[in-house]
Protein backbone atom coordinates (compact mmCIF):
# COMPACT_ATOMS: atom_id res chain seq x y z
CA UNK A 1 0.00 0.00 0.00
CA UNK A 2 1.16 3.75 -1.13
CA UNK A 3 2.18 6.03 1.96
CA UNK A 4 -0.79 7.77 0.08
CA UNK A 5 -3.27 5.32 0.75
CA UNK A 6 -1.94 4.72 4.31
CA UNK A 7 -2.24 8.24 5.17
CA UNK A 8 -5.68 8.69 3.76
CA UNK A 9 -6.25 5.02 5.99
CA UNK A 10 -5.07 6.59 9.32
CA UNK A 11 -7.62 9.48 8.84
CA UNK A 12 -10.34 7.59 8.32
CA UNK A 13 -9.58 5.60 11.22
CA UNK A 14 -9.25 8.87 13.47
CA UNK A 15 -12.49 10.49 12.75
CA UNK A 16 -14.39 6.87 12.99
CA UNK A 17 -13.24 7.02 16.76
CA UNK A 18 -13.56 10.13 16.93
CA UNK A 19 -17.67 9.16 16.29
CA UNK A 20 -17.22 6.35 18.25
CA UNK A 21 -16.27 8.36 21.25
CA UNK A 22 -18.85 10.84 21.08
CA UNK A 23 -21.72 8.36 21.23
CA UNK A 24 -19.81 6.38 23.92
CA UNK A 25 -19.12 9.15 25.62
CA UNK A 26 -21.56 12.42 25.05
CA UNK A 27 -20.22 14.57 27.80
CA UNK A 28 -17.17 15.23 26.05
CA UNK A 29 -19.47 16.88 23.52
CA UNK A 30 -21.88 18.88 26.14
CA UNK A 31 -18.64 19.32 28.87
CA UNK A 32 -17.93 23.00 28.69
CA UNK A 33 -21.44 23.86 30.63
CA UNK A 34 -20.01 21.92 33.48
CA UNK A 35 -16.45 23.79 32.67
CA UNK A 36 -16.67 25.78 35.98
CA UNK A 37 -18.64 23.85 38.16
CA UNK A 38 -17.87 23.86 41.77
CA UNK A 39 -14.97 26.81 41.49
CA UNK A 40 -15.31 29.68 43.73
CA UNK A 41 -17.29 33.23 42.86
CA UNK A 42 -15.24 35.79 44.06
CA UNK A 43 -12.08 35.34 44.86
CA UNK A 44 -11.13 38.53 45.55
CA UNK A 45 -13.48 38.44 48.92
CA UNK A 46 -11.10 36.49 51.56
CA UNK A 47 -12.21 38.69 54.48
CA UNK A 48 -15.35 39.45 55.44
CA UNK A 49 -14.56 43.26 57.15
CA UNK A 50 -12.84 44.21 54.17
CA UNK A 51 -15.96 45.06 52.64
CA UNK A 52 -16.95 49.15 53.46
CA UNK A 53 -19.59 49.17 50.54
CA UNK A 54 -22.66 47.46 49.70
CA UNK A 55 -25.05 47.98 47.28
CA UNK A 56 -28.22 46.63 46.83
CA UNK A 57 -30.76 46.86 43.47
CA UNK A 58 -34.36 45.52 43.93
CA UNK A 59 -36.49 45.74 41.02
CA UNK A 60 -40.19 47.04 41.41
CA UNK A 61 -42.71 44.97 39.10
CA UNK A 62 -45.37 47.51 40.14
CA UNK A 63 -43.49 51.23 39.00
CA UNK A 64 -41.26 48.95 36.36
CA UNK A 65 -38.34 50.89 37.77
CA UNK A 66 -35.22 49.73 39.38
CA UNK A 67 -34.54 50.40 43.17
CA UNK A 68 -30.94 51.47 43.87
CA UNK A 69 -29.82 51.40 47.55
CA UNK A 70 -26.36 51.70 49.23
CA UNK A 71 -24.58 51.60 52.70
CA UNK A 72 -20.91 52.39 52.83
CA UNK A 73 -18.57 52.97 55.04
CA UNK A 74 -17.10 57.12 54.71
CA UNK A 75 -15.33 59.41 57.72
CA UNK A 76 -15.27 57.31 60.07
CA UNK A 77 -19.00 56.31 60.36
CA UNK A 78 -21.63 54.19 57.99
CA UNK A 79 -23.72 56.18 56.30
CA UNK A 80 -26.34 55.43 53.36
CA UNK A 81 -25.69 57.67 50.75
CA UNK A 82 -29.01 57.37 49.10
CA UNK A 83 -30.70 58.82 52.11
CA UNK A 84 -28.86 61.77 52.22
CA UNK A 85 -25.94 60.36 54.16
CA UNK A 86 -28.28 59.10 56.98
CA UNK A 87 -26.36 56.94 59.94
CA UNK A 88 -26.68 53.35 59.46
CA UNK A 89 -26.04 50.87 62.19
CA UNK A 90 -24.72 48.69 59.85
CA UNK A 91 -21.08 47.25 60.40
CA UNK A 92 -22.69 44.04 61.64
CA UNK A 93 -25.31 43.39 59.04
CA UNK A 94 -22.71 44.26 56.07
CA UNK A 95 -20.38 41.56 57.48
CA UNK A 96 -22.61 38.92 57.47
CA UNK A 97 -23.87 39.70 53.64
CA UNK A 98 -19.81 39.54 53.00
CA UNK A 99 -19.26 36.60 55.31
CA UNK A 100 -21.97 34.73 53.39
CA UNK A 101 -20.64 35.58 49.93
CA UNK A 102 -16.99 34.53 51.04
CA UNK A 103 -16.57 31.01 49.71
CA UNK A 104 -19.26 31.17 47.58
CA UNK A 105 -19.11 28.37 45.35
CA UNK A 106 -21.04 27.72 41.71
CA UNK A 107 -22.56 24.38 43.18
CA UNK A 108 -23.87 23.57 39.88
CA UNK A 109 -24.68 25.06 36.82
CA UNK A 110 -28.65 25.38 35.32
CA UNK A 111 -28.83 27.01 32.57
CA UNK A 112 -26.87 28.70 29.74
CA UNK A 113 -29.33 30.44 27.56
CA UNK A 114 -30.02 34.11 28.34
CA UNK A 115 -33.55 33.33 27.63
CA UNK A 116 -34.16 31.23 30.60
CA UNK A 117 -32.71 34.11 32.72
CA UNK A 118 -36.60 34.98 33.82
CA UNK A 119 -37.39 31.41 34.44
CA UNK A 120 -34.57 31.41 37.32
CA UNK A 121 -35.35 35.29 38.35
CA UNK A 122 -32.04 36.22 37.38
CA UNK A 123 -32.50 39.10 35.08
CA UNK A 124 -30.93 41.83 36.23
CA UNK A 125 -32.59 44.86 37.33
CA UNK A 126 -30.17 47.32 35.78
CA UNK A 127 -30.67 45.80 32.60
CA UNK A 128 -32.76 48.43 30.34
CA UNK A 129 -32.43 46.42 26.90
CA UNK A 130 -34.96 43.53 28.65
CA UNK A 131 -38.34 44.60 28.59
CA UNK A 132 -39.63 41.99 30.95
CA UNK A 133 -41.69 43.60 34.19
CA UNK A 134 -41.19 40.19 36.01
CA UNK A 135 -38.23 37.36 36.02
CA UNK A 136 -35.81 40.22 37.35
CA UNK A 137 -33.18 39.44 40.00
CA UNK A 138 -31.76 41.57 43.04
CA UNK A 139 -27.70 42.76 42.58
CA UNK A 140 -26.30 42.78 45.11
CA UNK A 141 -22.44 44.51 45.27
CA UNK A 142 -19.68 44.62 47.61
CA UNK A 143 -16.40 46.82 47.15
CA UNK A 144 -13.69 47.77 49.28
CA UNK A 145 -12.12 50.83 50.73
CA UNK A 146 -10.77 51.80 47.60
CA UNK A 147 -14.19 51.50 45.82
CA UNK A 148 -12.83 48.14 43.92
CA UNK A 149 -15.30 45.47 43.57
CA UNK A 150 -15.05 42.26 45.75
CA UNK A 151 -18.63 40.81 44.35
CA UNK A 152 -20.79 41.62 41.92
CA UNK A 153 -24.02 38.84 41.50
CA UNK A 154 -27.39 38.57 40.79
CA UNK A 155 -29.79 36.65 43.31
CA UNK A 156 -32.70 34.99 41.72
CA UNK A 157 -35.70 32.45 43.07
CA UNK A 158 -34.94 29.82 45.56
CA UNK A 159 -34.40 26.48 44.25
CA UNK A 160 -37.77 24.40 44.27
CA UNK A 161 -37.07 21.27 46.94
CA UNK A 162 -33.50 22.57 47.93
CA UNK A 163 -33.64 24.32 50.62
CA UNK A 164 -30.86 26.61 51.49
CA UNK A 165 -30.08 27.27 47.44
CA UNK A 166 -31.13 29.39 45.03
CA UNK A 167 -30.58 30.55 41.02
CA UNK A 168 -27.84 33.12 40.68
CA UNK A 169 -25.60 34.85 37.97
CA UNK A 170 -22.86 36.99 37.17
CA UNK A 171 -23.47 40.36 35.45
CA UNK A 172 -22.92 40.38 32.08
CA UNK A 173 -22.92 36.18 31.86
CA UNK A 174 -25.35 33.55 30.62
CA UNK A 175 -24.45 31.16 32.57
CA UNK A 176 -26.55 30.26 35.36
CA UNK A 177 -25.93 28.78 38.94
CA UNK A 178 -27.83 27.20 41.81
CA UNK A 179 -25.22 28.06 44.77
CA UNK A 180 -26.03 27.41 48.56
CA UNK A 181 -26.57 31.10 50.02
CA UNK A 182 -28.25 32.66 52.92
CA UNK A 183 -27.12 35.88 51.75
CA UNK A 184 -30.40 37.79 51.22
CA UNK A 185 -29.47 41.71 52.01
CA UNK A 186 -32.62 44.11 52.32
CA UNK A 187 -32.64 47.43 50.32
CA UNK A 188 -35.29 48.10 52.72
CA UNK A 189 -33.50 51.93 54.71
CA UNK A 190 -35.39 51.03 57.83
CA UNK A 191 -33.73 47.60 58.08
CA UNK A 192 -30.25 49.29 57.77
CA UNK A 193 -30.62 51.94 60.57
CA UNK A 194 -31.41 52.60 64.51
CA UNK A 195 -35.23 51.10 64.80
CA UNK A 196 -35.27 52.36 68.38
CA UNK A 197 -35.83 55.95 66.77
CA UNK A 198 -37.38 58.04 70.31
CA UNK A 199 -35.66 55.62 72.94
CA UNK A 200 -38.94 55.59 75.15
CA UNK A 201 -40.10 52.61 76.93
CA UNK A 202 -44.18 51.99 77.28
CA UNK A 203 -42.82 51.76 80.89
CA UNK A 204 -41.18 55.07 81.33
CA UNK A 205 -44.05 56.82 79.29
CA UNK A 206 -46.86 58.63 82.04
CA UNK A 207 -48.15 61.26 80.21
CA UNK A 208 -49.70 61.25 76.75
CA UNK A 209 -51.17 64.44 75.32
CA UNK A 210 -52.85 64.57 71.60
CA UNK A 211 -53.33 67.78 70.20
CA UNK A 212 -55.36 67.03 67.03
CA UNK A 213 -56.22 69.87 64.63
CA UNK A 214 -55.24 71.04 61.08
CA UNK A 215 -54.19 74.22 59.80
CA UNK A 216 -56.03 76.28 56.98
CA UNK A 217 -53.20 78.33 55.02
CA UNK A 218 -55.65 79.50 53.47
CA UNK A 219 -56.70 81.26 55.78
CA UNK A 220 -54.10 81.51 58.59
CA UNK A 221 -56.09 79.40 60.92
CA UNK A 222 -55.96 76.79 63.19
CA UNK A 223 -59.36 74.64 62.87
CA UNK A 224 -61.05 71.39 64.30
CA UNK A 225 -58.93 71.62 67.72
CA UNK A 226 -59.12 68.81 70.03
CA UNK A 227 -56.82 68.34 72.87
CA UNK A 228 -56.68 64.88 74.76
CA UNK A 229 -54.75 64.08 77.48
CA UNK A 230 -53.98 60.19 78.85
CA UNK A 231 -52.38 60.17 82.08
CA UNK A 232 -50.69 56.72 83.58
CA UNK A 233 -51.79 56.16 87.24
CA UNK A 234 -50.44 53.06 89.07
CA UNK A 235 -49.56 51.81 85.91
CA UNK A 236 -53.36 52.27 84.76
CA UNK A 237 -54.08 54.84 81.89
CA UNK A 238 -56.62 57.32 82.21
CA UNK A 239 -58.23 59.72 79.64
CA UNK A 240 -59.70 63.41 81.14
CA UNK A 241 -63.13 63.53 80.79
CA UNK A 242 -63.78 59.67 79.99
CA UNK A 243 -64.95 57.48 82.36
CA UNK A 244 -64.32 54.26 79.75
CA UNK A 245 -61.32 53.68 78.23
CA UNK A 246 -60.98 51.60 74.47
CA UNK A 247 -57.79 49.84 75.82
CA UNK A 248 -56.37 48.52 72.83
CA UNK A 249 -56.63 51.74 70.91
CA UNK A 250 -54.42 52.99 73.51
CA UNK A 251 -52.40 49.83 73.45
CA UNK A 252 -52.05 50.20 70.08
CA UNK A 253 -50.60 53.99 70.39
CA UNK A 254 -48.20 53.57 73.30
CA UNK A 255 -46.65 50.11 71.32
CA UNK A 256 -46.50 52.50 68.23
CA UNK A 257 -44.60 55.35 70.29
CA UNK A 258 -42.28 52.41 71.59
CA UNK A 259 -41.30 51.04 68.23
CA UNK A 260 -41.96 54.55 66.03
CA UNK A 261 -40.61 53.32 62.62
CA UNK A 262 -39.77 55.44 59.68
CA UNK A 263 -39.37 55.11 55.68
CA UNK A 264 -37.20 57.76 55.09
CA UNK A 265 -35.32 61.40 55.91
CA UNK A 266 -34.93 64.35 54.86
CA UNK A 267 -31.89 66.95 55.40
CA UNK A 268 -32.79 69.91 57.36
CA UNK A 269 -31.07 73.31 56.33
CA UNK A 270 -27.91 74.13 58.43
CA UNK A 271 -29.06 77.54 60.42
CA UNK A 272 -32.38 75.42 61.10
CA UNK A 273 -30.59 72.26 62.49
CA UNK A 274 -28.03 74.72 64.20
CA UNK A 275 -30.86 76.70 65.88
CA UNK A 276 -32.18 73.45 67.09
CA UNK A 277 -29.32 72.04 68.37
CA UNK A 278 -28.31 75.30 70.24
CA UNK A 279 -31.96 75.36 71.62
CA UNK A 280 -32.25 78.73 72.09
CA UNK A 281 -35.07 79.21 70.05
CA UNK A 282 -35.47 78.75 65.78
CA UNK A 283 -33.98 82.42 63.82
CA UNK A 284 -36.47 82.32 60.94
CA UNK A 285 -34.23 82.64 58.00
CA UNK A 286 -35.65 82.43 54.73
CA UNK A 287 -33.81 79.24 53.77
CA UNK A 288 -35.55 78.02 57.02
CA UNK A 289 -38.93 78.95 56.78
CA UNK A 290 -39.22 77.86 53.11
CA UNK A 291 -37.78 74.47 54.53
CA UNK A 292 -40.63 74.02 57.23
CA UNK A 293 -43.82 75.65 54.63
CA UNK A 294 -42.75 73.25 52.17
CA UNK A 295 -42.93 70.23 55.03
CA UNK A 296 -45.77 71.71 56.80
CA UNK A 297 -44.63 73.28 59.58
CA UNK A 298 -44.84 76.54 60.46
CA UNK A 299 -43.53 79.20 63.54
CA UNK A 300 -45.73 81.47 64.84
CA UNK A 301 -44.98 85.61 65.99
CA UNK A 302 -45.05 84.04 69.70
CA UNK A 303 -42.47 81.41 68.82
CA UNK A 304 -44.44 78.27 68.53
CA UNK A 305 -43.72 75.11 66.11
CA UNK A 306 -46.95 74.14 64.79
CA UNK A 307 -47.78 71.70 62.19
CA UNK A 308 -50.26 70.90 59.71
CA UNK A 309 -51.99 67.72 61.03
CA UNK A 310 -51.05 68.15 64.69
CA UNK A 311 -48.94 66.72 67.13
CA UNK A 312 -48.27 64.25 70.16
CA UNK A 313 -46.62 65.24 73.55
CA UNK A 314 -44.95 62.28 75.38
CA UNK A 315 -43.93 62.40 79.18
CA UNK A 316 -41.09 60.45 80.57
CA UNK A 317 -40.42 59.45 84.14
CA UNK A 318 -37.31 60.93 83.47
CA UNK A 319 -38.31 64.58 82.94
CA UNK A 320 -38.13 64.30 78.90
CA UNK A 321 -41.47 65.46 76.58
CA UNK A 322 -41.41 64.60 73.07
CA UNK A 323 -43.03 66.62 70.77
CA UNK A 324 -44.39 64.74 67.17
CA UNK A 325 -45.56 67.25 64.89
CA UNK A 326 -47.43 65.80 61.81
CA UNK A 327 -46.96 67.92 58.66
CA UNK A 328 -47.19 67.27 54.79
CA UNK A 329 -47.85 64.52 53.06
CA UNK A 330 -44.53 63.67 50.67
CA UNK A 331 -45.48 63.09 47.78
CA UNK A 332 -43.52 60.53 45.07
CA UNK A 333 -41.27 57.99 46.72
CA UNK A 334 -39.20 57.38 49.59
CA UNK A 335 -36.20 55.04 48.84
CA UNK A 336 -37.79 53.59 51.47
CA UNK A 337 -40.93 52.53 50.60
CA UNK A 338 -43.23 54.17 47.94
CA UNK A 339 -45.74 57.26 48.84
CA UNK A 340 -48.97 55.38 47.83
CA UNK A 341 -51.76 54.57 49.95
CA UNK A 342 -52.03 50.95 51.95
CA UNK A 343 -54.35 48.48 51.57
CA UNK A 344 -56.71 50.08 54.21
CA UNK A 345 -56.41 53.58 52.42
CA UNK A 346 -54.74 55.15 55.90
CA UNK A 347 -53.08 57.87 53.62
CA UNK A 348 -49.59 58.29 52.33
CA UNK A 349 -45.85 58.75 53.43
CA UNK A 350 -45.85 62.05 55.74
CA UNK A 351 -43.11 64.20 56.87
CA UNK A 352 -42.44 63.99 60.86
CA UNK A 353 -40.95 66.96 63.09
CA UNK A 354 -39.66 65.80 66.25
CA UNK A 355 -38.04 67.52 69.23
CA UNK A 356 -37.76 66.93 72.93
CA UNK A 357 -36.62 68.93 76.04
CA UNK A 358 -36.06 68.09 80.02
CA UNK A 359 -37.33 69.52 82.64
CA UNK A 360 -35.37 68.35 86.49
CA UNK A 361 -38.91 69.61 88.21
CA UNK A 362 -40.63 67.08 86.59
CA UNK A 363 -37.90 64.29 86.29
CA UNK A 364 -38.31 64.46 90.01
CA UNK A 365 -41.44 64.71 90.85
CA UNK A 366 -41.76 61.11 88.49
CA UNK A 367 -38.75 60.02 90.28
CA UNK A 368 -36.64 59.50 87.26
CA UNK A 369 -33.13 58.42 87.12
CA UNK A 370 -30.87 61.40 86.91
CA UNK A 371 -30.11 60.57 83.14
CA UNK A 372 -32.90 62.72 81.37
CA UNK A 373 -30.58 65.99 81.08
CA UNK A 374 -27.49 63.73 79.33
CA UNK A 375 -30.12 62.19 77.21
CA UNK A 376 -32.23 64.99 76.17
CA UNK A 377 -28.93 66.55 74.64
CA UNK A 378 -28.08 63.01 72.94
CA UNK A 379 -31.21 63.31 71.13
CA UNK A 380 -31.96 66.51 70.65
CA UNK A 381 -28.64 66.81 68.31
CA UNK A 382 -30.20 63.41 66.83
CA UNK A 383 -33.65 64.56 65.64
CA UNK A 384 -32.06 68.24 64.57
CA UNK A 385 -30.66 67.16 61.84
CA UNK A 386 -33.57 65.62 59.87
CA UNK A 387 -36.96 65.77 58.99
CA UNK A 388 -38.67 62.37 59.14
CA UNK A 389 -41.00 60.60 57.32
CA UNK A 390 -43.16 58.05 58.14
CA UNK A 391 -46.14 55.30 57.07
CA UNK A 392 -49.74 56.72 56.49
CA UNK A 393 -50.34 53.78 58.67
CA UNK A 394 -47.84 54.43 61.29
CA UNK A 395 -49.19 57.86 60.88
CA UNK A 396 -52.77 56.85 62.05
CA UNK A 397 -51.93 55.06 65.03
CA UNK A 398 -50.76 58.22 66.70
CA UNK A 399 -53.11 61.09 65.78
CA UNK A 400 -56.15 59.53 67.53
CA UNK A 401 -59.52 61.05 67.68
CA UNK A 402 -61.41 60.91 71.78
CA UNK A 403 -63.93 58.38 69.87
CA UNK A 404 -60.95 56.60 68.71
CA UNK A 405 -60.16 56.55 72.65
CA UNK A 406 -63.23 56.69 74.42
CA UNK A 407 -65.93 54.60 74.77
CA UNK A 408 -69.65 55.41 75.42
């Protein structure tokens, strides 16, 4: 035989077990799916605290626009940038989203077509080209000090009958995992801050005075004025002028005073939150007073902070009063939570003004602990710095009516 022939023999031969293998052994056609399986996400992320920036992007169905929300670490002290630099307590709660990312390993691959991306919930929610309203992920991103990323991933649904794992991806790739992950991080601000917002027990409360009313700009008039007052007597509460009492309305207000809750900030102007802190009274700049109209709170010639839908007074056995003052309604959307209506149509976001002062007469005639003066100062330079804003429903637990209170 010719070297020809033999040559054109040996070929042959090579691609028939070349066929031969592939039916044998079809994996070494379909392999390169599995070509990562099991390797590590991020390897750059070996230590937990090295992470000082997280981002978080939560997609809402209902507004079909994306919801951006960050908590890093700047001067010294954790802030979240997209509430106007508000102070997170977050150190704790960033290090376990890192710790739970460390390690992270690409337990097995799904899926990679791009159009099964909304099957698995792994869209992600930056991702303008994809029209989908639904199928969308939440990105979650960690960098360092230096503002270099350490992860950058995109949580989808949990795995159906594995618990503990769920559909994930890499920005910018097909390819789709299932990894075992209990990182979850909320873009929720009022699961990244202080909760305990007034620091009032229902314990240490004993006086609680509503003054209801509403203000017509229109006319430059206070209208519909109703004061109530609930007093605590041997740890009894008491309303003037009502000889029944609808307990769990007032239940429901002193547990909403204990664990006040809010959706969102808003900066006060410097010479306001300077006046405030130096408590000698607010000098009605212009900056100022277009600050507090535009909020719903207003000053009066003799001095007095009023707002548009009222205010609560709060007594302390330790000499403190608290004064809530209810004022616009903020219309648009917190990054917080949206400025629509709830379910029982209790109204929308609304802006909070709160102060609070000390007085030693009454601190001892309640036989308080000494403490009020320190803490009065700890919180009055707190709450001067911000306006608030809370729930419609939050909202509507405190500004009670007396038939909300009263009964027959």
């Amino acid at each position: 035989m010719s070297e020809t022939g033999k040559t054109a023999l040996f070929a042959l031969a090579a691609v028939a077990l070349a066929v031969a293998a592939a039916i044998v052994e079809p994996e070494a056609v379909t392999h390169e799916i599995f070509s990562d399986q099991g390797e590590t996400l991020f390897r750059r992320l070996t230590d937990p605290l090295a992470a000082k920036a997280l981002e978080v992007v939560e997609y809402d169905e209902a507004t079909a626009t994306s919801r951006p929300f960050k908590v890093e670490f700047r001067r010294g002290r954790w802030t979240i940038p997209s509430q106007y630099n508000y102070p997170a307590d977050a150190k704790d709660r960033l290090a376990k989203t890192a710790a739970a990312l460390v390690d992270l390993k690409k337990d097995q691959v799904r899926s990679d077509l791009a159009e099964e991306h909304g099957r698995y919930g792994v869209i992600d929610p930056l991702d303008q080209k994809v029209t989908s309203l639904t199928g969308r992920g939440k990105r979650v991103t960690l960098r360092d000090e230096q503002g270099q990323v350490l992860a950058d991933l995109i949580l989808g649904l949990q795995v159906k009958d594995k618990p503990g794992y769920r559909y994930a991806r890499l920005p910018g790739q097909k390819r789709t995992y299932e990894v075992k992950t209990d990182a979850d991080p909320s873009g929720k601000f009022e699961d990244w801050i202080e909760t305990d917002l007034l620091k009032v027990s229902v314990a240490a409360m004993r006086k609680v005075t509503i003054y209801s009313y509403s203000i017509n700009e229109t006319l430059g008039r206070i209208e519909n004025a109703e004061t109530l007052s609930l007093t605590k007597e041997n740890d009894a509460w008491k309303l003037a002028g009502a000889e029944k009492l609808n307990q769990a309305a007032v239940n429901t207000l002193v547990a909403a005073l204990n664990n006040l809750r809010i959706v969102g900030v808003r900066p006060k102007p410097p010479n306001l939150t300077a006046d405030l802190k130096a408590r000698g009274g607010i000098q009605m700049s212009l900056e100022a007073m277009v600050s507090m109209r535009q909020r719903g709170f207003f000053i009066t010639p003799d001095g007095r902070l009023l707002a548009k839908e009222g205010e609560v007074a709060v007594e302390t056995v330790d000499g403190l009063v608290y004064n809530l003052r209810f004022g616009e309604v903020l219309t648009g959307q917190t990054e917080g939570a949206p400025a629509a209506k709830d379910a029982k149509g209790q109204g929308e976001n609304r802006y909070l003004f709160v102060t609070v002062t000390h007085d030693p007469a009454r601190e001892a005639k309640y036989g308080g602990s000494g403490n009020g003066a320190r803490l009065a100062r700890e919180l009055t330079n707190r709450f001067a710095e911000w306006y608030y804003v809370i729930s419609g429903a939050e909202s509507a637990k405190l500004r009670l009516k007396r038939k909300d209170l009263a009964r027959g």
